[in-house]
Protein backbone atom coordinates (compact mmCIF):
# COMPACT_ATOMS: atom_id res chain seq x y z
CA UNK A 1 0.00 0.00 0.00
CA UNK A 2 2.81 2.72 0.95
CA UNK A 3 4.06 1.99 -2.84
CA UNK A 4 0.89 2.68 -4.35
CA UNK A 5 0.52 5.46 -2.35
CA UNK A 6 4.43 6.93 -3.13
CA UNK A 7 3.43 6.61 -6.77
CA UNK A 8 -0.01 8.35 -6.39
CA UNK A 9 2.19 11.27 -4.59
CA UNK A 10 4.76 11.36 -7.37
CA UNK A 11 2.09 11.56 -9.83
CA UNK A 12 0.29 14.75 -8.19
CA UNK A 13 4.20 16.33 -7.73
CA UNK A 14 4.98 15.66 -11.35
CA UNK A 15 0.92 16.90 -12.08
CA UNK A 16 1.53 19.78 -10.55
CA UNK A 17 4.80 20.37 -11.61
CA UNK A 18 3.08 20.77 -15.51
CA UNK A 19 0.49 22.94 -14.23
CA UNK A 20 2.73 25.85 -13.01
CA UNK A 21 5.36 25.27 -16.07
CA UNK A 22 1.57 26.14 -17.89
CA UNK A 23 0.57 28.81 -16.30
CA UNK A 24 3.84 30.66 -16.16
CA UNK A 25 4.92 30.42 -19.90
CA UNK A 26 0.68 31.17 -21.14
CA UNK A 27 1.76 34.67 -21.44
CA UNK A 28 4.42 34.17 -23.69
CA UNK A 29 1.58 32.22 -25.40
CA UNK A 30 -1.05 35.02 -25.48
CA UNK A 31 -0.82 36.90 -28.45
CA UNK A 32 0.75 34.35 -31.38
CA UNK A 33 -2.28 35.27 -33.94
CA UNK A 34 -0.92 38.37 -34.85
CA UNK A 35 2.25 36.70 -35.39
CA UNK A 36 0.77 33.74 -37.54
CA UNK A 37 -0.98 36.77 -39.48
CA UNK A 38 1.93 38.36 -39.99
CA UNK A 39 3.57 34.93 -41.09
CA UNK A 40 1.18 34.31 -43.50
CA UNK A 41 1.37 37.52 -45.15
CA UNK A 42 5.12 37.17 -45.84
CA UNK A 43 4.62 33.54 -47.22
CA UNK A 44 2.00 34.78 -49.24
CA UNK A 45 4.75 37.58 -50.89
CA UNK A 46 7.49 34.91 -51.16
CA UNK A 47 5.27 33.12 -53.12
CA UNK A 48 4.37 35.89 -55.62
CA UNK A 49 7.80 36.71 -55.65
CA UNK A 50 8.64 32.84 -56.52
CA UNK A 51 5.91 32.57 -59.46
CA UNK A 52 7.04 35.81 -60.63
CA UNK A 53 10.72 34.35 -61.00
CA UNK A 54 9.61 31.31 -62.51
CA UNK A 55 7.12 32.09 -65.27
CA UNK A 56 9.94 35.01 -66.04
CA UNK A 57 12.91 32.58 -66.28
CA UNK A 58 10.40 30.32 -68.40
CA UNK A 59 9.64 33.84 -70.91
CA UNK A 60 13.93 33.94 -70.75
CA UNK A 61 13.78 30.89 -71.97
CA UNK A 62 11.47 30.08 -74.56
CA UNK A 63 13.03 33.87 -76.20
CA UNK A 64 16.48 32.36 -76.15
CA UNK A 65 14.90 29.14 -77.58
CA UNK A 66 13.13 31.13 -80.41
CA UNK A 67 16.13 33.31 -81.17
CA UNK A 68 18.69 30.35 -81.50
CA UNK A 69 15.89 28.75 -83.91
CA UNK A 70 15.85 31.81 -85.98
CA UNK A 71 19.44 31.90 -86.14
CA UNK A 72 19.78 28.74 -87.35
CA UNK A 73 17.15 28.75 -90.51
């Protein structure tokens, strides 16, 4: 019984142990929309910036491509 007991105790410690851990670091938890806004905002122009790059390498390109094929005729 006392080592059911010991582990009953050591469960409540290590309980209680996660509860104040929570409720000290919820503040720095508190305000993360803005920062997922703000995240999402800046993924959003990366990826603009990224199709941008890509269709205008692709236009580089197909020019070269239709210049050399001119050239050679």
């Amino acid at each position: 019984m006392k080592e059911k007991k010991s582990v009953i105790i050591n469960t409540v410690k290590k309980g209680g142990i996660f509860v104040a851990a929570s409720i000290v670091t919820a503040p720095a938890f508190a305000d993360t929309t803005a920062s997922i806004n703000a995240a999402i905002a800046a993924a959003e122009a990366n990826m603009t910036l990224v199709t941008v790059g890509v269709l205008t390498v692709a236009a580089i390109g197909f020019g070269i491509g239709l210049v050399t094929s001119f050239l050679r005729k």
